[in-house]
C-alpha atoms as a PDB file:
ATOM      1  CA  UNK A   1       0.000   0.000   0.000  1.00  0.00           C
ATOM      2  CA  UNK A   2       1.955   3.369  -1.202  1.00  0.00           C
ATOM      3  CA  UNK A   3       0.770   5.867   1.854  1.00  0.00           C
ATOM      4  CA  UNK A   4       0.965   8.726  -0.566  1.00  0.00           C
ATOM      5  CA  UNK A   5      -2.072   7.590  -3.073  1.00  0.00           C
ATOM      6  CA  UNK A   6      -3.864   4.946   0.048  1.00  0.00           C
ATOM      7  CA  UNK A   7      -4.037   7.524   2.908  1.00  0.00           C
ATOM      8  CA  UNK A   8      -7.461   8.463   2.276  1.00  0.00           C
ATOM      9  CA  UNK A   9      -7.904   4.045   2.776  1.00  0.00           C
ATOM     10  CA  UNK A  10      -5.973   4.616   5.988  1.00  0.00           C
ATOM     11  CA  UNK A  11      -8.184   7.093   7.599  1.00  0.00           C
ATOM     12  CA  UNK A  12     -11.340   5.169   6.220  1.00  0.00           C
ATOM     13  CA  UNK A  13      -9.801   2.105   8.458  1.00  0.00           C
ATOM     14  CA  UNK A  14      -8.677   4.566  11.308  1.00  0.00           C
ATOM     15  CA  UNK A  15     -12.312   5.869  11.568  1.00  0.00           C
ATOM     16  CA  UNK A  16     -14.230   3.292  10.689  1.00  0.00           C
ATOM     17  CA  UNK A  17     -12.151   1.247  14.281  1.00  0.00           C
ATOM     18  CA  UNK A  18     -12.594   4.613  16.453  1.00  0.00           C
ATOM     19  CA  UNK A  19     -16.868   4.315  15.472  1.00  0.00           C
ATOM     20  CA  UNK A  20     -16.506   0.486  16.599  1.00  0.00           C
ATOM     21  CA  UNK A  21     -15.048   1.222  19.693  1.00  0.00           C
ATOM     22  CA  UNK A  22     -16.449   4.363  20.896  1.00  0.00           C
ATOM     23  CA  UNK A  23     -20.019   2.926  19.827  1.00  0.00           C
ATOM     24  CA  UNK A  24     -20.051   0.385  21.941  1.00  0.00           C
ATOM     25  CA  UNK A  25     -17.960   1.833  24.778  1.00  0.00           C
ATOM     26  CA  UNK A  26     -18.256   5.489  24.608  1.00  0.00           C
ATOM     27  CA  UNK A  27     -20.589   7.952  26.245  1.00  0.00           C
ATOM     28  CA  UNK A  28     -24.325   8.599  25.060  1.00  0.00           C
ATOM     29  CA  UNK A  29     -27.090  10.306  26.889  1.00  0.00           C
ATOM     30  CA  UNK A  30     -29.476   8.449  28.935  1.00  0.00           C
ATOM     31  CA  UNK A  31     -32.795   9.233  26.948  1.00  0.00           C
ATOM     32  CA  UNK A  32     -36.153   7.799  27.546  1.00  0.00           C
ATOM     33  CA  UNK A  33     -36.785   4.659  25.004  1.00  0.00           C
ATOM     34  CA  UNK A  34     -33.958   5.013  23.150  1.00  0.00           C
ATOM     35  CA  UNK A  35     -31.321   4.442  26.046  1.00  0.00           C
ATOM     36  CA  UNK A  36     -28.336   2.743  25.107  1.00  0.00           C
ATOM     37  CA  UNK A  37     -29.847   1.674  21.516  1.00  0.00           C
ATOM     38  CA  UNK A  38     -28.924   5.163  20.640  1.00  0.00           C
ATOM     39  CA  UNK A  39     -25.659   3.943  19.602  1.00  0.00           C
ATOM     40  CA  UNK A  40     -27.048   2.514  16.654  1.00  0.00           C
ATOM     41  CA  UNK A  41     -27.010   6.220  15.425  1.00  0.00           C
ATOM     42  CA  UNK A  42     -23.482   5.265  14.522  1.00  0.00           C
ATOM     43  CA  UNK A  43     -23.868   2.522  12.205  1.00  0.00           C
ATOM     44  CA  UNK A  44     -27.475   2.366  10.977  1.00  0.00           C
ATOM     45  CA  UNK A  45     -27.907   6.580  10.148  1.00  0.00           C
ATOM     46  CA  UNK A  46     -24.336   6.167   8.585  1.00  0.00           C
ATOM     47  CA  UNK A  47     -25.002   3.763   6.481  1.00  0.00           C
ATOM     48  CA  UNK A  48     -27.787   5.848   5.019  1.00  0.00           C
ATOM     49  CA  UNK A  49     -25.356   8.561   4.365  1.00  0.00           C
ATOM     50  CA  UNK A  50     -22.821   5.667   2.656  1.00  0.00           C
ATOM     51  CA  UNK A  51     -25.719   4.827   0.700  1.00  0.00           C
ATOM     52  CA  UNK A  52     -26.846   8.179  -0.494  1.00  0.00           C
ATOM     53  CA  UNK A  53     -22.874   8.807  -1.703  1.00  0.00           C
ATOM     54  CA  UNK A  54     -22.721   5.585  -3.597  1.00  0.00           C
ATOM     55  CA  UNK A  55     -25.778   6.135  -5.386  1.00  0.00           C
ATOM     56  CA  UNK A  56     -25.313   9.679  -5.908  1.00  0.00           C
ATOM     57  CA  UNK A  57     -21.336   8.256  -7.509  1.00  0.00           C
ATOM     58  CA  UNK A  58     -23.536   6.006  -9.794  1.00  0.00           C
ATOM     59  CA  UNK A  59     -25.544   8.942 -11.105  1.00  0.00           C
ATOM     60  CA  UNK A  60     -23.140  10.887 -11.783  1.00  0.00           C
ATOM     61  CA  UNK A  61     -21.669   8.433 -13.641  1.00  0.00           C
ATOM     62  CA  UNK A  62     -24.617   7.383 -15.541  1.00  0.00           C
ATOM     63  CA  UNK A  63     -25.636  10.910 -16.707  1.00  0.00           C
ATOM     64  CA  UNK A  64     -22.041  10.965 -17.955  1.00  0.00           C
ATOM     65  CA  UNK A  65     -22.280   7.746 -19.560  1.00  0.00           C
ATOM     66  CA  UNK A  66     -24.985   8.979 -21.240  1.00  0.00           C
ATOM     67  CA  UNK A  67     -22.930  11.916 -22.457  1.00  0.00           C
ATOM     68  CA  UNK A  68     -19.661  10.331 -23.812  1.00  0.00           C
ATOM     69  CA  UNK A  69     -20.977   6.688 -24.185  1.00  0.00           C
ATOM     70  CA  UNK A  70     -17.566   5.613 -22.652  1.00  0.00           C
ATOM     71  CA  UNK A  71     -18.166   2.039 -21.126  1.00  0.00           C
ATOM     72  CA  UNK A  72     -16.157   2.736 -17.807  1.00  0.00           C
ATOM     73  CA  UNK A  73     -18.456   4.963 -17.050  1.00  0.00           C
ATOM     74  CA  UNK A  74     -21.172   2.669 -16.789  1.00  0.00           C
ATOM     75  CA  UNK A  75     -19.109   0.316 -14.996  1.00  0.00           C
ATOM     76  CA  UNK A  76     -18.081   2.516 -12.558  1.00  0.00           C
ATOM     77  CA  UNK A  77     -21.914   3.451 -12.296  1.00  0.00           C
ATOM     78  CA  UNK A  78     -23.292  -0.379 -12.139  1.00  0.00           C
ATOM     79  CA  UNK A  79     -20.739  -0.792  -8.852  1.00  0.00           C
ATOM     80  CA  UNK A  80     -21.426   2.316  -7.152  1.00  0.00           C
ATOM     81  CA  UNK A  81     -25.038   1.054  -7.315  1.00  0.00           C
ATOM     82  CA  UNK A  82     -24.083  -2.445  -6.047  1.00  0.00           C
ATOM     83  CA  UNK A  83     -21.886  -0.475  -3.289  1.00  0.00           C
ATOM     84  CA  UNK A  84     -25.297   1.575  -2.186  1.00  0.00           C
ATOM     85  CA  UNK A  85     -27.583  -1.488  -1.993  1.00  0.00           C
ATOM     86  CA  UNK A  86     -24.981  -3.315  -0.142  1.00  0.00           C
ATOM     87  CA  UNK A  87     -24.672  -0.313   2.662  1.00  0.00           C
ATOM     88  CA  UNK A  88     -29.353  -0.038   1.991  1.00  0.00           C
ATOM     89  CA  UNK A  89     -29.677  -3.371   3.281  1.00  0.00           C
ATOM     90  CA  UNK A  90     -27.295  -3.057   6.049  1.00  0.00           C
ATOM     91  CA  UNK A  91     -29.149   0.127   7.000  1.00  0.00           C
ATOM     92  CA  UNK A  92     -32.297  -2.062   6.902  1.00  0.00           C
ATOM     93  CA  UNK A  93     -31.235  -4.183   9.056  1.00  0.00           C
ATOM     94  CA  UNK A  94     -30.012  -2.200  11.590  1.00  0.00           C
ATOM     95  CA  UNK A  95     -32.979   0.124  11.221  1.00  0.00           C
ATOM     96  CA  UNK A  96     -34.685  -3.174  12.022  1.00  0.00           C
ATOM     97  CA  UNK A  97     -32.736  -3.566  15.459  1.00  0.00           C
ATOM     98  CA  UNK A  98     -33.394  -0.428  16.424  1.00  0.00           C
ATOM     99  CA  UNK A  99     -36.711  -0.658  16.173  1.00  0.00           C
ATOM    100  CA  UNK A 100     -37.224  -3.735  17.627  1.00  0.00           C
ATOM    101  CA  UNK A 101     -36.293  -1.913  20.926  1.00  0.00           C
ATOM    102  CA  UNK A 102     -37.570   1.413  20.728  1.00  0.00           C
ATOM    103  CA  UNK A 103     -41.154   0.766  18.561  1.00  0.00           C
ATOM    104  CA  UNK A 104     -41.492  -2.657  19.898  1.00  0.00           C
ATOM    105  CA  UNK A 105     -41.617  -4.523  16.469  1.00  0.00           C
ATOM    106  CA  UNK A 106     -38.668  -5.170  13.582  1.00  0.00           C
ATOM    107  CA  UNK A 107     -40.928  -3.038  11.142  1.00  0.00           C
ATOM    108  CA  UNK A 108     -44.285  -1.100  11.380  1.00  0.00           C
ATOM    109  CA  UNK A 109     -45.987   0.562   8.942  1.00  0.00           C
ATOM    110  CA  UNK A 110     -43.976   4.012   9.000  1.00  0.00           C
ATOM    111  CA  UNK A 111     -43.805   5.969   5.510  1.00  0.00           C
ATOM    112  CA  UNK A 112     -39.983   5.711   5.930  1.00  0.00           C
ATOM    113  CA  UNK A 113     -39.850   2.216   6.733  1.00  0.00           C
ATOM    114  CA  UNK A 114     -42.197   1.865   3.299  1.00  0.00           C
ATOM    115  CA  UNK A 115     -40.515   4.004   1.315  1.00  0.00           C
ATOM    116  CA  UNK A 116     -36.704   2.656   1.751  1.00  0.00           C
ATOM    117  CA  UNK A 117     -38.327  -0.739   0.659  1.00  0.00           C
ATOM    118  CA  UNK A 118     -39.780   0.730  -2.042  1.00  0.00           C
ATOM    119  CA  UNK A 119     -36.298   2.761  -3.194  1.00  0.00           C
ATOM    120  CA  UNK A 120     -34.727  -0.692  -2.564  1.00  0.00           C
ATOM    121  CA  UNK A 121     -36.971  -2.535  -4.824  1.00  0.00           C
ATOM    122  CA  UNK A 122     -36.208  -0.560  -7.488  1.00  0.00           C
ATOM    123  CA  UNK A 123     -32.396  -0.215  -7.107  1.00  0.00           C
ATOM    124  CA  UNK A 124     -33.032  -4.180  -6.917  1.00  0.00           C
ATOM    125  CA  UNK A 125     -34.888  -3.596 -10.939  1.00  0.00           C
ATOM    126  CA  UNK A 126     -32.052  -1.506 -11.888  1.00  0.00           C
ATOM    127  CA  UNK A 127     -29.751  -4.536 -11.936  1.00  0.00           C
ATOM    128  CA  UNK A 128     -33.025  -7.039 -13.087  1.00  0.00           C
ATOM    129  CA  UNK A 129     -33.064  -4.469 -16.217  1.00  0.00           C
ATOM    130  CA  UNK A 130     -29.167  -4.483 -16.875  1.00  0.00           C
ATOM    131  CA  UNK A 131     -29.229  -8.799 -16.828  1.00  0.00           C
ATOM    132  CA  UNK A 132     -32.143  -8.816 -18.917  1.00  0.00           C
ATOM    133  CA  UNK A 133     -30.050  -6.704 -22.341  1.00  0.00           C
ATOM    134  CA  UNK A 134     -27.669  -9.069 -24.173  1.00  0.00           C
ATOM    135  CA  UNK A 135     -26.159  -5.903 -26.251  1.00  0.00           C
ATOM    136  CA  UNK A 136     -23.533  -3.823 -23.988  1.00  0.00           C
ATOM    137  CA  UNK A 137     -24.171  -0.149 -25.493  1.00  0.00           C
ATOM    138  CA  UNK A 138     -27.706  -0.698 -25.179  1.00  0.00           C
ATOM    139  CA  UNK A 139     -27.694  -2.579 -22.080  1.00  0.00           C
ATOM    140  CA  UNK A 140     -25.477   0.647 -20.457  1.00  0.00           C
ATOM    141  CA  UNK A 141     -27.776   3.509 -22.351  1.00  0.00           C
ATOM    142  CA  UNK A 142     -30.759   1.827 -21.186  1.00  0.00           C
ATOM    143  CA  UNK A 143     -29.729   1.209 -17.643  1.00  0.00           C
ATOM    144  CA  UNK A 144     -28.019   4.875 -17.243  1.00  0.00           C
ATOM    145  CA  UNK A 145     -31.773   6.600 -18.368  1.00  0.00           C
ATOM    146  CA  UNK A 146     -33.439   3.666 -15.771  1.00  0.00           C
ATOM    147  CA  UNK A 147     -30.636   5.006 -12.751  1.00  0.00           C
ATOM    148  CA  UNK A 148     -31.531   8.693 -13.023  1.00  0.00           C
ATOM    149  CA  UNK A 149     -35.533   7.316 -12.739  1.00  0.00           C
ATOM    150  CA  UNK A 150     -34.764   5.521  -9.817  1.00  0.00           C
ATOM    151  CA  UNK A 151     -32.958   8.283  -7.994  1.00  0.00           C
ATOM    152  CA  UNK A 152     -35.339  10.733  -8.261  1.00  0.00           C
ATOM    153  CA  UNK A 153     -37.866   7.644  -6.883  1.00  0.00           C
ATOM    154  CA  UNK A 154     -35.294   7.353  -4.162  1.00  0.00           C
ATOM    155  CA  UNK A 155     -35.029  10.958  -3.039  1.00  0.00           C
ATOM    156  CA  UNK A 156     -38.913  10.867  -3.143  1.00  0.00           C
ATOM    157  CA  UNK A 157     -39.746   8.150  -1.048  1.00  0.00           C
ATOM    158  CA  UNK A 158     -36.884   8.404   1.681  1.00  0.00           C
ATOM    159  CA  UNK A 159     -36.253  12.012   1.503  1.00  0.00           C
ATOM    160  CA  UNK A 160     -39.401  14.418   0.643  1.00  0.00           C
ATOM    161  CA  UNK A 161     -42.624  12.100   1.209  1.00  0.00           C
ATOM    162  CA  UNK A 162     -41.785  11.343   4.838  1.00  0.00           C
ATOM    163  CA  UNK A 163     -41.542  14.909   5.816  1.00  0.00           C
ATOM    164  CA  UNK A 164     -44.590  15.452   4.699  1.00  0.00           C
ATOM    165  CA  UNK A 165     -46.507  12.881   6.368  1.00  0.00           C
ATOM    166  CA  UNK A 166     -46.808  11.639  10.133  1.00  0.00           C
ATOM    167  CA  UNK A 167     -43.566   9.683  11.228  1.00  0.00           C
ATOM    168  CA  UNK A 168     -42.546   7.842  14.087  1.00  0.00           C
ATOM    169  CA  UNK A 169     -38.773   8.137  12.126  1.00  0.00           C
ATOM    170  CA  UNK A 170     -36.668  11.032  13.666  1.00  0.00           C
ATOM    171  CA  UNK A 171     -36.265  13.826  10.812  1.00  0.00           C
ATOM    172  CA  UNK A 172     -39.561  13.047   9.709  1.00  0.00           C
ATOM    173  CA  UNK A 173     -43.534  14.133  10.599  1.00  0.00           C
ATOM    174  CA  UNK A 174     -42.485  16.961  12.786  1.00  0.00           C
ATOM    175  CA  UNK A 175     -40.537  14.132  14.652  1.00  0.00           C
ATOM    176  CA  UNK A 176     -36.958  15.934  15.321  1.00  0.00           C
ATOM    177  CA  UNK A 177     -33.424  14.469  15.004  1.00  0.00           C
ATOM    178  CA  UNK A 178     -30.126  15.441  15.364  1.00  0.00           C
ATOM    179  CA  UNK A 179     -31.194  18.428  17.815  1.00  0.00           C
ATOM    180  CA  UNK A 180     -29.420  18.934  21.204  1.00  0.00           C
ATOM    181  CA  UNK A 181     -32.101  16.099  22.663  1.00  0.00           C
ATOM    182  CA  UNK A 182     -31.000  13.491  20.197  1.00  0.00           C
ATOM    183  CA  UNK A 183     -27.119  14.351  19.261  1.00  0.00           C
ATOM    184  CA  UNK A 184     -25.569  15.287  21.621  1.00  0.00           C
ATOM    185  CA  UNK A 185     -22.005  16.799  21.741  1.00  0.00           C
ATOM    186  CA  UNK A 186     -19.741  13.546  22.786  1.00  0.00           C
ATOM    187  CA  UNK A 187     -22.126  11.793  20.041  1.00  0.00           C
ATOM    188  CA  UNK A 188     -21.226  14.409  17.675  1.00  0.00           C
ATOM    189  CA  UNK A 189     -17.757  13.591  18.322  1.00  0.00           C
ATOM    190  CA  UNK A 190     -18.603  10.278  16.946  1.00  0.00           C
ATOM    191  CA  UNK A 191     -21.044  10.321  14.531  1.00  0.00           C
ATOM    192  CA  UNK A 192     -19.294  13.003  12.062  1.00  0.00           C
ATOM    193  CA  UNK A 193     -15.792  10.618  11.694  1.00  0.00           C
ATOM    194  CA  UNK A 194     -18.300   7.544  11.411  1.00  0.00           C
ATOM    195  CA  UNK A 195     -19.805   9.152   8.659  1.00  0.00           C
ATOM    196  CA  UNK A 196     -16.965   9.831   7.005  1.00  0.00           C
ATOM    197  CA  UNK A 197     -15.046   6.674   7.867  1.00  0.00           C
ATOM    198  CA  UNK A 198     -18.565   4.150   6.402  1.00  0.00           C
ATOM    199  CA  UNK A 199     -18.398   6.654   3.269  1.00  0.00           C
ATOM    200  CA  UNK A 200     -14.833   6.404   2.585  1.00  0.00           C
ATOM    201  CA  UNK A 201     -14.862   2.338   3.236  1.00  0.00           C
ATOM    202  CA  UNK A 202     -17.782   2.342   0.466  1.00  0.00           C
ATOM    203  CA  UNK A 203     -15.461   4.384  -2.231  1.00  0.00           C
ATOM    204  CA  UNK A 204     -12.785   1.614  -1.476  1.00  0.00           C
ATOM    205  CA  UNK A 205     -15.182  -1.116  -1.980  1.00  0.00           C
ATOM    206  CA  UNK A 206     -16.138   0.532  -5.484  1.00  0.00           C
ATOM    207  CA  UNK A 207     -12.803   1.020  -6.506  1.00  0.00           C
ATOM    208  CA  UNK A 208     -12.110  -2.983  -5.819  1.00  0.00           C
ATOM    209  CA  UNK A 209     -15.541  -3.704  -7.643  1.00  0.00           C
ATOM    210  CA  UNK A 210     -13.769  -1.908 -10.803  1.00  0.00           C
ATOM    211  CA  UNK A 211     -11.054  -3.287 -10.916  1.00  0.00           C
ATOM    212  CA  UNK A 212     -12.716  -6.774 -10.727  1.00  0.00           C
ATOM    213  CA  UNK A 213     -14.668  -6.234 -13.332  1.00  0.00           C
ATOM    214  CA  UNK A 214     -11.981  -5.290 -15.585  1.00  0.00           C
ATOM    215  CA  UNK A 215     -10.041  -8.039 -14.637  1.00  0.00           C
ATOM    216  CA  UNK A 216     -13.053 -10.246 -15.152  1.00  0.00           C
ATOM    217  CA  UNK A 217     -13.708  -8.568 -18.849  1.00  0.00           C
ATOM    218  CA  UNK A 218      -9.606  -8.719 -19.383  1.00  0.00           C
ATOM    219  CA  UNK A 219      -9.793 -12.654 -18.601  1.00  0.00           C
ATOM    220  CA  UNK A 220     -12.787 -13.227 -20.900  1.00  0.00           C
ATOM    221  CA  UNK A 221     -11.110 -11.388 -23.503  1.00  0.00           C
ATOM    222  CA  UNK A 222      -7.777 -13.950 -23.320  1.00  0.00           C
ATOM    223  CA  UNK A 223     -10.423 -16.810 -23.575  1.00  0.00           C
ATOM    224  CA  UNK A 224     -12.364 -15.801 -26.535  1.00  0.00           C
ATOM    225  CA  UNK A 225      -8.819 -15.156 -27.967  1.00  0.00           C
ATOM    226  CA  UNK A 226      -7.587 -18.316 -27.177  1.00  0.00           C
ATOM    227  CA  UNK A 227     -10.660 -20.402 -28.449  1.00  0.00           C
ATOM    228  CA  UNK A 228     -10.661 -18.228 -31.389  1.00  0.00           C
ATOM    229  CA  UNK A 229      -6.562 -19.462 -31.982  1.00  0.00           C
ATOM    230  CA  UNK A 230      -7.637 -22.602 -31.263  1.00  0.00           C
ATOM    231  CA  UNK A 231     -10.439 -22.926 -33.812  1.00  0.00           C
ATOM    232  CA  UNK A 232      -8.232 -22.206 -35.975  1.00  0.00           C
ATOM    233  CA  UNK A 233      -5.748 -24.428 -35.622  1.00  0.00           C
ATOM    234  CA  UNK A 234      -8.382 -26.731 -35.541  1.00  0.00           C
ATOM    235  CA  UNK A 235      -9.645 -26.050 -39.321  1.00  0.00           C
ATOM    236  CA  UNK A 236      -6.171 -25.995 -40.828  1.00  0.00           C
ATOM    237  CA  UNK A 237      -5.212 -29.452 -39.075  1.00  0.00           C
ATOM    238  CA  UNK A 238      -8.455 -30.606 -40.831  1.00  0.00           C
ATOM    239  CA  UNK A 239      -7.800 -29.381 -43.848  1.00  0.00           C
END
């Protein structure tokens, strides 16, 4: 690892170890229900965040896809997307935790709770929709259109339609979060690096993802080469 290029890996690591331990040893004010499942704040509100930069990488990407038609750009698009629903259903499930103590139930019928399903779902078509085209170019044109559709669905259903509704979900319904009642500043302390720590562990996951991929597309390239040498050979020994 060459510390010059990999530092911002390092601190990812560094932060990402500080969350661990301070979440589970550190600090956190004594609040009524939440108590000490308030350090969940640290892992299932960040993962949200992880997941909103991920898919906010892959739109980017697609829109510029869309705009030079370069194929590494809708690469780097379909694993930024594969990134975010990775970090979705890990905020899921820890969304589930926490509510299992604090609501009483793993999931109740909250327009958050149904609307990150919903934004899920269709993240979940996005990559239904790319295995279903045969032909690359329109396989990535098709699916870059499809990812700024389901962004916009995503913002909608997790973001606006919430706030506009009745909520037991902090942030949402008049319900308030990240106040002086719920963050608090030793939690602040926390939260921010964990934050930035989960998002910077998701960019390095993408970045492996890529270069997977293009060792995966490099390796099928040597075989169709080789088979295609070896057919060949195979015809003029014939003849």
């Amino acid at each position: 690892m060459n510390l010059r290029s990999d530092w911002w890996k390092i601190l990812g690591v560094l932060f990402v170890a500080y969350t661990i331990i301070m979440g589970f040893l550190g600090d956190v004010p004594r609040l009524p229900i939440l108590n000490e499942s308030i350090r969940n704040l640290y892992f299932h509100v960040t993962m949200w965040m992880t997941m909103l930069v991920m898919l906010t990488v892959s739109l980017i990407y697609s829109i510029r896809y869309l705009s030079s038609l370069k194929i590494n750009d809708d690469i780097i698009a379909m694993s930024a997307a594969q990134v975010g629903i990775l970090v979705s259903v890990l905020g899921i499930l820890t969304g589930m935790l926490w509510a299992r103590h604090t609501w009483g139930a793993y999931w109740v019928n909250d327009p958050k709770l149904n609307g990150a399903a919903i934004a899920l779902l269709a993240y979940l078509a996005y990559f239904v929709l790319r295995g279903a085209v045969v032909d690359e170019e329109k396989r990535a044109r098709i699916s870059a259109v499809y990812n700024v559709f389901a962004f916009v669905l995503m913002l909608l259903f997790i973001q606006i339609l919430p706030r506009l509704t009745d909520s037991l979900h902090p942030g949402n319904g008049g319900n308030p979060a990240f106040s002086s009642y719920d963050l608090d500043n030793r939690m602040r302390m926390v939260f921010y690096p964990a934050v930035i720590g989960w998002s910077l562990i998701g960019v390095w996951i993408l970045t492996l993802k890529v270069r997977l991929y293009k060792l995966e597309e490099k390796i099928n390239a040597l075989k169709d080469l080789n088979e295609d040498q070896f057919g060949r050979k195979t015809i003029k020994l014939k003849k």
